[in-house]
PDB file of N, CA and C in Angstrom:
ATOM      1  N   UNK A   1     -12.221  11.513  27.435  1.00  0.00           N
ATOM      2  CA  UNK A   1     -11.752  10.551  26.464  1.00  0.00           C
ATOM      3  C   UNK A   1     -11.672  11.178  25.080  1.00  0.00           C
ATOM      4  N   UNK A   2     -10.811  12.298  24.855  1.00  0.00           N
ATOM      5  CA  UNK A   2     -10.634  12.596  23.636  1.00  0.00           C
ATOM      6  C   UNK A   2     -10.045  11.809  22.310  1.00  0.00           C
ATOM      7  N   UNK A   3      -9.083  10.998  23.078  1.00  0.00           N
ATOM      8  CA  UNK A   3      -8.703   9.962  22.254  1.00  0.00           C
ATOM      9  C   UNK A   3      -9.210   9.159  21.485  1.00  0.00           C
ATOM     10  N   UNK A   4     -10.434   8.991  22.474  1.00  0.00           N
ATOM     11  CA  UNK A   4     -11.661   7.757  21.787  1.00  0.00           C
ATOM     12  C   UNK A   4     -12.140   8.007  20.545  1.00  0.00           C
ATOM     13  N   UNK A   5     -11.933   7.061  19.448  1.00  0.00           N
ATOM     14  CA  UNK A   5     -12.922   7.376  17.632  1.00  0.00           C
ATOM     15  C   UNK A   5     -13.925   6.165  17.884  1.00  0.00           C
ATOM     16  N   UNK A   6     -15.149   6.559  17.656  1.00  0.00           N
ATOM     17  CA  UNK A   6     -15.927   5.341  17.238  1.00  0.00           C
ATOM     18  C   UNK A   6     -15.744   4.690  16.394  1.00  0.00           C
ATOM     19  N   UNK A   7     -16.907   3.421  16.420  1.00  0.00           N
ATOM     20  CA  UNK A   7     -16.356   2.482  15.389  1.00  0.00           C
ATOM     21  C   UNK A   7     -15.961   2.689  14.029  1.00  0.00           C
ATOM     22  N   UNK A   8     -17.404   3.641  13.363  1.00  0.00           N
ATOM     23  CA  UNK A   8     -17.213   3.889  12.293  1.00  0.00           C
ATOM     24  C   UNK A   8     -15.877   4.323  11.741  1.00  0.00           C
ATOM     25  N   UNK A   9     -15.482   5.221  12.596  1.00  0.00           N
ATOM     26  CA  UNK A   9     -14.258   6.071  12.347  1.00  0.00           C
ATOM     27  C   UNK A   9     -13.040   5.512  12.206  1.00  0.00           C
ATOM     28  N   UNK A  10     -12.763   4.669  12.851  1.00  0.00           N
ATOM     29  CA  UNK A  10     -11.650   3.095  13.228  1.00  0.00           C
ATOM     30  C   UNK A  10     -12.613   2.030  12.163  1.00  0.00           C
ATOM     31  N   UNK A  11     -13.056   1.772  11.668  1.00  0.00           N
ATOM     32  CA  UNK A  11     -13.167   0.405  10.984  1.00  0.00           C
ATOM     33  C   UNK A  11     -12.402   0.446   9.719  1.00  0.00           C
ATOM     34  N   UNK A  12     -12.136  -0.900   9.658  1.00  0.00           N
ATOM     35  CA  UNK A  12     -11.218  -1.081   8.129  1.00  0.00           C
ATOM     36  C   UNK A  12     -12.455  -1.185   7.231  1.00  0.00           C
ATOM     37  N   UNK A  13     -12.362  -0.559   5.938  1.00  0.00           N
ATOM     38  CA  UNK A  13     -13.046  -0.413   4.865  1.00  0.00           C
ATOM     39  C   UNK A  13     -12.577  -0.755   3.473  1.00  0.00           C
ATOM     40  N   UNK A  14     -12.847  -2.681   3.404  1.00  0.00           N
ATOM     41  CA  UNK A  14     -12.201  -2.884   2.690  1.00  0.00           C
ATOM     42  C   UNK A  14     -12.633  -2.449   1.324  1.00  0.00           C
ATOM     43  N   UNK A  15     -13.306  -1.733   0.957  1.00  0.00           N
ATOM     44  CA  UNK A  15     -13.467  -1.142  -0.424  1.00  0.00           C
ATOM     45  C   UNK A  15     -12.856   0.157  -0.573  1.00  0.00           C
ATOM     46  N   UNK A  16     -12.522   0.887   0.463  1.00  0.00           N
ATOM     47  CA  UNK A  16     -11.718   1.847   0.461  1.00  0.00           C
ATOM     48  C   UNK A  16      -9.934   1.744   0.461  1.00  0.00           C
ATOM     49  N   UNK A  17      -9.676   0.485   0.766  1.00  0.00           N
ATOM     50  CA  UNK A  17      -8.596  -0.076   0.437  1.00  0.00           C
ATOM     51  C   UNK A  17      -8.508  -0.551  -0.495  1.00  0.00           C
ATOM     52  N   UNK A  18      -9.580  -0.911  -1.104  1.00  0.00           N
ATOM     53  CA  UNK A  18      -9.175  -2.013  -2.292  1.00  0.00           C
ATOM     54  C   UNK A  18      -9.129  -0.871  -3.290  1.00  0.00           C
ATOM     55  N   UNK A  19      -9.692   0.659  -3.438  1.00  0.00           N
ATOM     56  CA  UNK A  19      -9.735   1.467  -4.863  1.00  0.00           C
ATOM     57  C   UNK A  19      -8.012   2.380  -4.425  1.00  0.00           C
ATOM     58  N   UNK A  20      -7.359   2.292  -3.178  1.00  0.00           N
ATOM     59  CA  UNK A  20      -6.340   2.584  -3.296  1.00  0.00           C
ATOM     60  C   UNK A  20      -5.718   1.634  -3.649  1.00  0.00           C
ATOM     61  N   UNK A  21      -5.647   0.792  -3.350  1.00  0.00           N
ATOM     62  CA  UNK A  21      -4.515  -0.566  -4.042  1.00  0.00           C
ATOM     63  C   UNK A  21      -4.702  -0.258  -6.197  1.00  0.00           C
ATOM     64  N   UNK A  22      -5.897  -0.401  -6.239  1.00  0.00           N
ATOM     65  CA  UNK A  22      -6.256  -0.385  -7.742  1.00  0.00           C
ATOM     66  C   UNK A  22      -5.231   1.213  -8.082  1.00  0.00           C
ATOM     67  N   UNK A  23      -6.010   2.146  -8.071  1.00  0.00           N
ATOM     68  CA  UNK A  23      -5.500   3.855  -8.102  1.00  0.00           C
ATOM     69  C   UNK A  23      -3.931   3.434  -8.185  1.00  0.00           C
ATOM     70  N   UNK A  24      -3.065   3.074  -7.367  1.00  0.00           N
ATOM     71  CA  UNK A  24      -1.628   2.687  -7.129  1.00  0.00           C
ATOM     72  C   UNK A  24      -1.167   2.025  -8.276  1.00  0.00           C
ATOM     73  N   UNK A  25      -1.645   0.513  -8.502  1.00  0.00           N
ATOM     74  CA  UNK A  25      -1.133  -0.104  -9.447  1.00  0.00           C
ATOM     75  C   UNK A  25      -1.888   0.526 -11.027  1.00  0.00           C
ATOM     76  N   UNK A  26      -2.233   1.041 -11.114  1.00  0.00           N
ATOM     77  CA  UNK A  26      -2.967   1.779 -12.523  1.00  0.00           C
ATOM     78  C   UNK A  26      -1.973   2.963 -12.454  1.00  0.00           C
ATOM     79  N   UNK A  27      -1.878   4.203 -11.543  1.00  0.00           N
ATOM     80  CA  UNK A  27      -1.114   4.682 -11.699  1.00  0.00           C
ATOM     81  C   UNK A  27       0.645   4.785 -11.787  1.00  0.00           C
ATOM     82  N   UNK A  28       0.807   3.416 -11.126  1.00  0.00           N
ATOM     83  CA  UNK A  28       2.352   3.117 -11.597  1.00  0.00           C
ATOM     84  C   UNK A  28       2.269   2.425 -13.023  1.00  0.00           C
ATOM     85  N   UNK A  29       1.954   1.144 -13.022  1.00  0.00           N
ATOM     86  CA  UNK A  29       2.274   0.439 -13.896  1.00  0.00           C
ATOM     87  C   UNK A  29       0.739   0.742 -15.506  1.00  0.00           C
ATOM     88  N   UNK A  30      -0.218   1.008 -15.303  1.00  0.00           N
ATOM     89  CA  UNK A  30      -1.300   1.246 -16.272  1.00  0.00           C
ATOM     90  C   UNK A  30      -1.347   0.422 -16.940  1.00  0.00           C
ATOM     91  N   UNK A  31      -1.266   0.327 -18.789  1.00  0.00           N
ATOM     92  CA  UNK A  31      -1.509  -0.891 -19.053  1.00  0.00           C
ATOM     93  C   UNK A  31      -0.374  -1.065 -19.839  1.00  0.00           C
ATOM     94  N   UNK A  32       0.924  -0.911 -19.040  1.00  0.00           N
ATOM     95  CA  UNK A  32       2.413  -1.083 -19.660  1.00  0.00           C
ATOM     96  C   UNK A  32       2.044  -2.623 -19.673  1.00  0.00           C
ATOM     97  N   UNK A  33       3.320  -3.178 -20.573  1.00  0.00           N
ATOM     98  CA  UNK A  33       3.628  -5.197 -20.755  1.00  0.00           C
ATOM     99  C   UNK A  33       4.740  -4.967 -19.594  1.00  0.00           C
ATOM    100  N   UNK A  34       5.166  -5.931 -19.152  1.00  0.00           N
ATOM    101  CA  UNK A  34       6.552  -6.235 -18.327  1.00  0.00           C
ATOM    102  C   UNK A  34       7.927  -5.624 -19.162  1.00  0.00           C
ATOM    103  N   UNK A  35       8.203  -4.901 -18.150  1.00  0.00           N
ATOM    104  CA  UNK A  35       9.789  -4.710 -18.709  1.00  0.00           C
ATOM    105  C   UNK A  35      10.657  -4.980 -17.264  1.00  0.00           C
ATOM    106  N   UNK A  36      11.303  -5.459 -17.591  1.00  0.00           N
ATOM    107  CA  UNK A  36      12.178  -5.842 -16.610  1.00  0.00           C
ATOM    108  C   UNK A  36      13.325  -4.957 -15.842  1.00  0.00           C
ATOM    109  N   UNK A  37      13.946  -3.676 -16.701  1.00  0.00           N
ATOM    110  CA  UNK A  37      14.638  -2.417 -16.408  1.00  0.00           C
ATOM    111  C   UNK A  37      12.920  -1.079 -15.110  1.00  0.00           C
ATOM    112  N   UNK A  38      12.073  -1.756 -15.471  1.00  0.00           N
ATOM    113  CA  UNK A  38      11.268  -0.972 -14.979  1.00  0.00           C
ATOM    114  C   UNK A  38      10.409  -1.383 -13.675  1.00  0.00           C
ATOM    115  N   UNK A  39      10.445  -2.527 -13.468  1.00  0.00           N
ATOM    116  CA  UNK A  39      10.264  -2.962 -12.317  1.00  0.00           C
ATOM    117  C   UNK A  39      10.284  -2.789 -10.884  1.00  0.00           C
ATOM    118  N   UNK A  40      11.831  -2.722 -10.944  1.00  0.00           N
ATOM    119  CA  UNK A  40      11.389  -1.966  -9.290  1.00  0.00           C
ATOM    120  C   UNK A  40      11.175  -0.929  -9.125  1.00  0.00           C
ATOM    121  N   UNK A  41      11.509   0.233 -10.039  1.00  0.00           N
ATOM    122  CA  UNK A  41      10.795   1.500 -10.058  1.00  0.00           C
ATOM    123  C   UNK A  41       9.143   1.181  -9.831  1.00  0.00           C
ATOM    124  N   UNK A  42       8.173   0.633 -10.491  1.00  0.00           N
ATOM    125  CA  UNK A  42       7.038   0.023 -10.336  1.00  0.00           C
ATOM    126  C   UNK A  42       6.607  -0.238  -8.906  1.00  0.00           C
ATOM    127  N   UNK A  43       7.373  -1.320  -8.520  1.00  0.00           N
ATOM    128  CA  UNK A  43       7.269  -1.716  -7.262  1.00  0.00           C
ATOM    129  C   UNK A  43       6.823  -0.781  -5.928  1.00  0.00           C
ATOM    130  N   UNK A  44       8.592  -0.149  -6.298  1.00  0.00           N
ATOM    131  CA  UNK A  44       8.592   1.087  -5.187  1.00  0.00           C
ATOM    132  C   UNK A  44       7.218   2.295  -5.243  1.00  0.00           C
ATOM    133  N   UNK A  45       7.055   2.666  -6.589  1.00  0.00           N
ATOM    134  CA  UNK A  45       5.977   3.480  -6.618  1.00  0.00           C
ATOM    135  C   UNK A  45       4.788   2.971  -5.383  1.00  0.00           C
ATOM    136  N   UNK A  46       4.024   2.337  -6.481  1.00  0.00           N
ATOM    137  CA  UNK A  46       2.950   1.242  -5.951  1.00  0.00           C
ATOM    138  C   UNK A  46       2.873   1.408  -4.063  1.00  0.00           C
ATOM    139  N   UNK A  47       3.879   0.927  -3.926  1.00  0.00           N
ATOM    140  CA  UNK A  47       4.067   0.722  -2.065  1.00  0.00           C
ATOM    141  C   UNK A  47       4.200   1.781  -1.626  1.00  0.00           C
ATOM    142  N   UNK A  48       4.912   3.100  -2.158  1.00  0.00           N
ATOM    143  CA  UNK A  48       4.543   4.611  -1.512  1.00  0.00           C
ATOM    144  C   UNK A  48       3.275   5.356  -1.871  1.00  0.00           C
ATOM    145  N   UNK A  49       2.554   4.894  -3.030  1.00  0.00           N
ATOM    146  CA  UNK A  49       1.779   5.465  -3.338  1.00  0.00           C
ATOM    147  C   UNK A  49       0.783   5.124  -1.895  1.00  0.00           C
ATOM    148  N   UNK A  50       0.337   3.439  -2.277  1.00  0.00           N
ATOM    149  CA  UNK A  50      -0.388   3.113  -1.224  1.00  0.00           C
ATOM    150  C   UNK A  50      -0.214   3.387   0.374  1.00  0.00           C
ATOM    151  N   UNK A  51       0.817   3.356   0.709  1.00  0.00           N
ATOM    152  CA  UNK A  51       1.227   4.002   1.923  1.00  0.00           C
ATOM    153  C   UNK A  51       0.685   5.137   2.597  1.00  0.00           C
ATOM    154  N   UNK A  52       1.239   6.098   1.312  1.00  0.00           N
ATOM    155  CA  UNK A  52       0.588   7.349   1.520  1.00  0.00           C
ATOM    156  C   UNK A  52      -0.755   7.671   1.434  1.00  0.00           C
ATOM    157  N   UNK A  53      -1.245   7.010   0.698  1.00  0.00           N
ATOM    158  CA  UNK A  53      -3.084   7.324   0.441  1.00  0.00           C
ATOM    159  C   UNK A  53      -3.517   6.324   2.128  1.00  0.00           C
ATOM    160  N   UNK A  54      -3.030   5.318   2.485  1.00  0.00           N
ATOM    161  CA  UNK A  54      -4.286   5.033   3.544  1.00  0.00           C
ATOM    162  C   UNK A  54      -3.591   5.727   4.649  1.00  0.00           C
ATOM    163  N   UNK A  55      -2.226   6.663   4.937  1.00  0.00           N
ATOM    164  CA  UNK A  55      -1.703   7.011   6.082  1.00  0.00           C
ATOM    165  C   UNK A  55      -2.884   8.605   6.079  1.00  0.00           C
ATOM    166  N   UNK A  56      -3.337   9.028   5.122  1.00  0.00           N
ATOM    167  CA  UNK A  56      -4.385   9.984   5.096  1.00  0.00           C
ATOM    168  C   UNK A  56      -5.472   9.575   5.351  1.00  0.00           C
ATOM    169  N   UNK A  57      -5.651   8.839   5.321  1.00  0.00           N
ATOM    170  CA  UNK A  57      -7.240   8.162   5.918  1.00  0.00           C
ATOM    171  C   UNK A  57      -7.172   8.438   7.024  1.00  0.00           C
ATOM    172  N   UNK A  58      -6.226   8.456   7.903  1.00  0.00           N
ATOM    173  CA  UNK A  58      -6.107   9.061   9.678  1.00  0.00           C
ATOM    174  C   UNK A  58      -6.959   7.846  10.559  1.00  0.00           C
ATOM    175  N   UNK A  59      -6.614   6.564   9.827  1.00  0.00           N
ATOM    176  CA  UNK A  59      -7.223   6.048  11.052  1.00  0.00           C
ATOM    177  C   UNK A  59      -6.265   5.168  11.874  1.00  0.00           C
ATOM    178  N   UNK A  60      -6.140   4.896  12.771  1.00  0.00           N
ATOM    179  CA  UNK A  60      -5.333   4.306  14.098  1.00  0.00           C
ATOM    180  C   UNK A  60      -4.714   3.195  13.524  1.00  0.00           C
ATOM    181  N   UNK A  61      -4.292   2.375  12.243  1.00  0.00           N
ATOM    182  CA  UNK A  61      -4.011   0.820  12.082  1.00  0.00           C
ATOM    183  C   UNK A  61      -2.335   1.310  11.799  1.00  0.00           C
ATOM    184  N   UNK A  62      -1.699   0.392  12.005  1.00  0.00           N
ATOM    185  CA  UNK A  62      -0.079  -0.039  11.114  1.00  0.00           C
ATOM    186  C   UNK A  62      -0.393  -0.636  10.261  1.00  0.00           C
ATOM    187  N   UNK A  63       0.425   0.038   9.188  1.00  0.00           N
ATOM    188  CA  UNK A  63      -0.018  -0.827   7.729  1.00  0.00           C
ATOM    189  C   UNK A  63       1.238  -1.650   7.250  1.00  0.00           C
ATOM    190  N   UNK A  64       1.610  -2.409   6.628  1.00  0.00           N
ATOM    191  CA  UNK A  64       2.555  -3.144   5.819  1.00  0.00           C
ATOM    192  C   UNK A  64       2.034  -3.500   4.167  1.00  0.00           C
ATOM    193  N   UNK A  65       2.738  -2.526   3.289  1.00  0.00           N
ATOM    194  CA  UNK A  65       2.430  -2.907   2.255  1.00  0.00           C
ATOM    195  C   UNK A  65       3.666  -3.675   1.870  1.00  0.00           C
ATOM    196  N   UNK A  66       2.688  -4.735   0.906  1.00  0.00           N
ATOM    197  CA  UNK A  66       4.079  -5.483  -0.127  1.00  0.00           C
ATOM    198  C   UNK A  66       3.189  -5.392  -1.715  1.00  0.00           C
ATOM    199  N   UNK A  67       4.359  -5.297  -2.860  1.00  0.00           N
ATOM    200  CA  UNK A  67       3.846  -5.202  -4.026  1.00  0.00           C
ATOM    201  C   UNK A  67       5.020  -6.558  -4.313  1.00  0.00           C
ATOM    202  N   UNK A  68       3.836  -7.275  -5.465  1.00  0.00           N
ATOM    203  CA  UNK A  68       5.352  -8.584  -6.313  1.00  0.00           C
ATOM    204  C   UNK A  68       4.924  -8.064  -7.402  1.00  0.00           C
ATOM    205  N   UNK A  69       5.875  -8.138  -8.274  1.00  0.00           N
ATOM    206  CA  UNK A  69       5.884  -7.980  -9.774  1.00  0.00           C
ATOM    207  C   UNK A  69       6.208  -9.304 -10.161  1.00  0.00           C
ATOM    208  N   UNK A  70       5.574  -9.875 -11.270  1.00  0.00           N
ATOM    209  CA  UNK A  70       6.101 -11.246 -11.838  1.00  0.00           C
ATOM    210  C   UNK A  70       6.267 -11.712 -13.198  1.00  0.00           C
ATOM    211  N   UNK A  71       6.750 -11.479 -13.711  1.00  0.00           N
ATOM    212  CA  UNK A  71       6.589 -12.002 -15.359  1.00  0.00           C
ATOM    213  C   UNK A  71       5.835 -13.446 -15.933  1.00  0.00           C
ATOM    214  N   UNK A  72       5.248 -13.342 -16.596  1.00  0.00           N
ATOM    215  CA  UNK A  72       4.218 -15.019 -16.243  1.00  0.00           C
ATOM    216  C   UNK A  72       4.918 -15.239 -17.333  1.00  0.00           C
ATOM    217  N   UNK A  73       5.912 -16.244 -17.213  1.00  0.00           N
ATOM    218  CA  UNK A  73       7.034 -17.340 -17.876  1.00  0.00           C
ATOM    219  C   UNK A  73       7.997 -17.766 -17.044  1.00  0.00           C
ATOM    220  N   UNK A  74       7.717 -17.847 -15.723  1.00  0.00           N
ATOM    221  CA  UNK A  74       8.263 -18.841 -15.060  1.00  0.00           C
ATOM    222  C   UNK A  74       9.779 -18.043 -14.376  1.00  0.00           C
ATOM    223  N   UNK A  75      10.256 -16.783 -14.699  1.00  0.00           N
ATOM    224  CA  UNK A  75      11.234 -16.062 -14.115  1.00  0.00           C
ATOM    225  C   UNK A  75      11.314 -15.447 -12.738  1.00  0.00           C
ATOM    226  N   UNK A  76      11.700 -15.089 -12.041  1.00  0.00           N
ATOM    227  CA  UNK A  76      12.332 -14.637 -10.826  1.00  0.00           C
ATOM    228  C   UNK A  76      10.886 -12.939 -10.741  1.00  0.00           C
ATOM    229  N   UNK A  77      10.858 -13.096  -9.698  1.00  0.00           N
ATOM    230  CA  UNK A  77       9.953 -11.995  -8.913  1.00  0.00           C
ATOM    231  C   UNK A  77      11.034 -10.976  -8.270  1.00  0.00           C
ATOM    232  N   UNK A  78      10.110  -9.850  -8.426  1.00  0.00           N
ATOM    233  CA  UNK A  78      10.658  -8.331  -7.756  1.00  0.00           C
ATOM    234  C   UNK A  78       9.766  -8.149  -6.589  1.00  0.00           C
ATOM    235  N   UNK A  79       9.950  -7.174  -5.509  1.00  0.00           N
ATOM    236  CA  UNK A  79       9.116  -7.358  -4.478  1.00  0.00           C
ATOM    237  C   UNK A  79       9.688  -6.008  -3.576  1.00  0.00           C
ATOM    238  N   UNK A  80       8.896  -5.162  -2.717  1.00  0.00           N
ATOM    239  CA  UNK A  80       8.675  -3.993  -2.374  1.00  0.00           C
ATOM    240  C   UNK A  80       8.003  -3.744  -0.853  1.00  0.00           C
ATOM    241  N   UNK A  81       8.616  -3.472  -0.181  1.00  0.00           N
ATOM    242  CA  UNK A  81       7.978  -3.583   1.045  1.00  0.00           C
ATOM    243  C   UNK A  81       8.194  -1.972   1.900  1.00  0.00           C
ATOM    244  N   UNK A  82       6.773  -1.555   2.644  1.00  0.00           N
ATOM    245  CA  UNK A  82       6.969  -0.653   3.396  1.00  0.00           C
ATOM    246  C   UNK A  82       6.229  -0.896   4.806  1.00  0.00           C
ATOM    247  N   UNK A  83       6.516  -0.238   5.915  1.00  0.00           N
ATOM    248  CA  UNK A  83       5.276  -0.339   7.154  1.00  0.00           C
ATOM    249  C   UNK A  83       5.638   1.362   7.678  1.00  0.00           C
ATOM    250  N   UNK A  84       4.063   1.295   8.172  1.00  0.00           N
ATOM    251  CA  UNK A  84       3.664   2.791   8.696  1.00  0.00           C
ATOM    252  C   UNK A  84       3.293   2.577  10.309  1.00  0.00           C
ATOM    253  N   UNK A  85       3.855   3.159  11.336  1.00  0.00           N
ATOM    254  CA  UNK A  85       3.450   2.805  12.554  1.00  0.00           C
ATOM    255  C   UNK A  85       2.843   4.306  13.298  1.00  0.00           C
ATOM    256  N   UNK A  86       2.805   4.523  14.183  1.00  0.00           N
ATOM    257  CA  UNK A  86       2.068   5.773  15.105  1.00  0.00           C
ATOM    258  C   UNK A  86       3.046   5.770  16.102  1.00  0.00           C
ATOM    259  N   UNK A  87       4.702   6.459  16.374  1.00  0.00           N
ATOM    260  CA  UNK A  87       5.420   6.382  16.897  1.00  0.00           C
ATOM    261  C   UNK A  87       4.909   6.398  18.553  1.00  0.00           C
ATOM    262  N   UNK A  88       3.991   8.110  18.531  1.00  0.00           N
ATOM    263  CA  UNK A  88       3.276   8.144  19.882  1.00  0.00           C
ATOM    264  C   UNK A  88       2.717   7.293  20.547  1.00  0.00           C
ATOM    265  N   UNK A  89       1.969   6.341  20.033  1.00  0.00           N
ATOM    266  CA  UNK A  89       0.878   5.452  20.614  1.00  0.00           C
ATOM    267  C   UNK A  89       1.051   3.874  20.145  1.00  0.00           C
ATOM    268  N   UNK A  90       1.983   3.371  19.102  1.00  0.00           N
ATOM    269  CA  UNK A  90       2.462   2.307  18.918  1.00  0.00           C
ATOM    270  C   UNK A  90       3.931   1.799  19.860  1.00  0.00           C
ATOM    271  N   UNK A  91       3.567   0.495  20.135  1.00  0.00           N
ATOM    272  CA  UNK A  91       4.427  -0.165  21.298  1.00  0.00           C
ATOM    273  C   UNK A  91       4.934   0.361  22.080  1.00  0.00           C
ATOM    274  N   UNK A  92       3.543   0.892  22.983  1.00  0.00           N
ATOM    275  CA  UNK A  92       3.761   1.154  24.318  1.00  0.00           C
ATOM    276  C   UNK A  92       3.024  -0.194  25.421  1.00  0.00           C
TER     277      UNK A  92
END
């Protein structure tokens, strides 16, 4: 059973997710105000950044990130979506 990771190794760690989510949005957006020309650049960052940091973690999950950007005055949302799968061993 080489395949086999114990638990530890496979568990979701939500504090290890949560300082990549933070790391992502600090490093795209920091402590810019809203601009609206800059947004989905933002977005997109954010969702590859994060992508990429938990697809190095090497552990067995599919991920789906989404980022919203929103201006707080009542205007229209931007929004960013990626998913990471394990071609070999996902939907078989």
């Amino acid at each position: 059973m080489d395949d086999f990771q114990s638990g530890e190794e496979t568990a979701f760690v939500v504090d290890e997710v949560t300082n990549i989510i933070k790391e992502a949005v600090e490093g795209a957006i920091g402590g810019n105000a809203y601009q609206h020309n800059k947004v989905n650049q933002w977005t997109s960052s954010v969702v590859e950044q994060c992508l990429n940091q938990l697809t190095k973690l090497g552990k067995p999950f599919k991920y789906i990130v989404t980022c919203v950007i929103m201006q707080k005055n009542g205007a229209g949302l931007h929004t960013a979506s990626s998913c990471y799968w394990d071609n070999s061993t996902d939907g078989q």
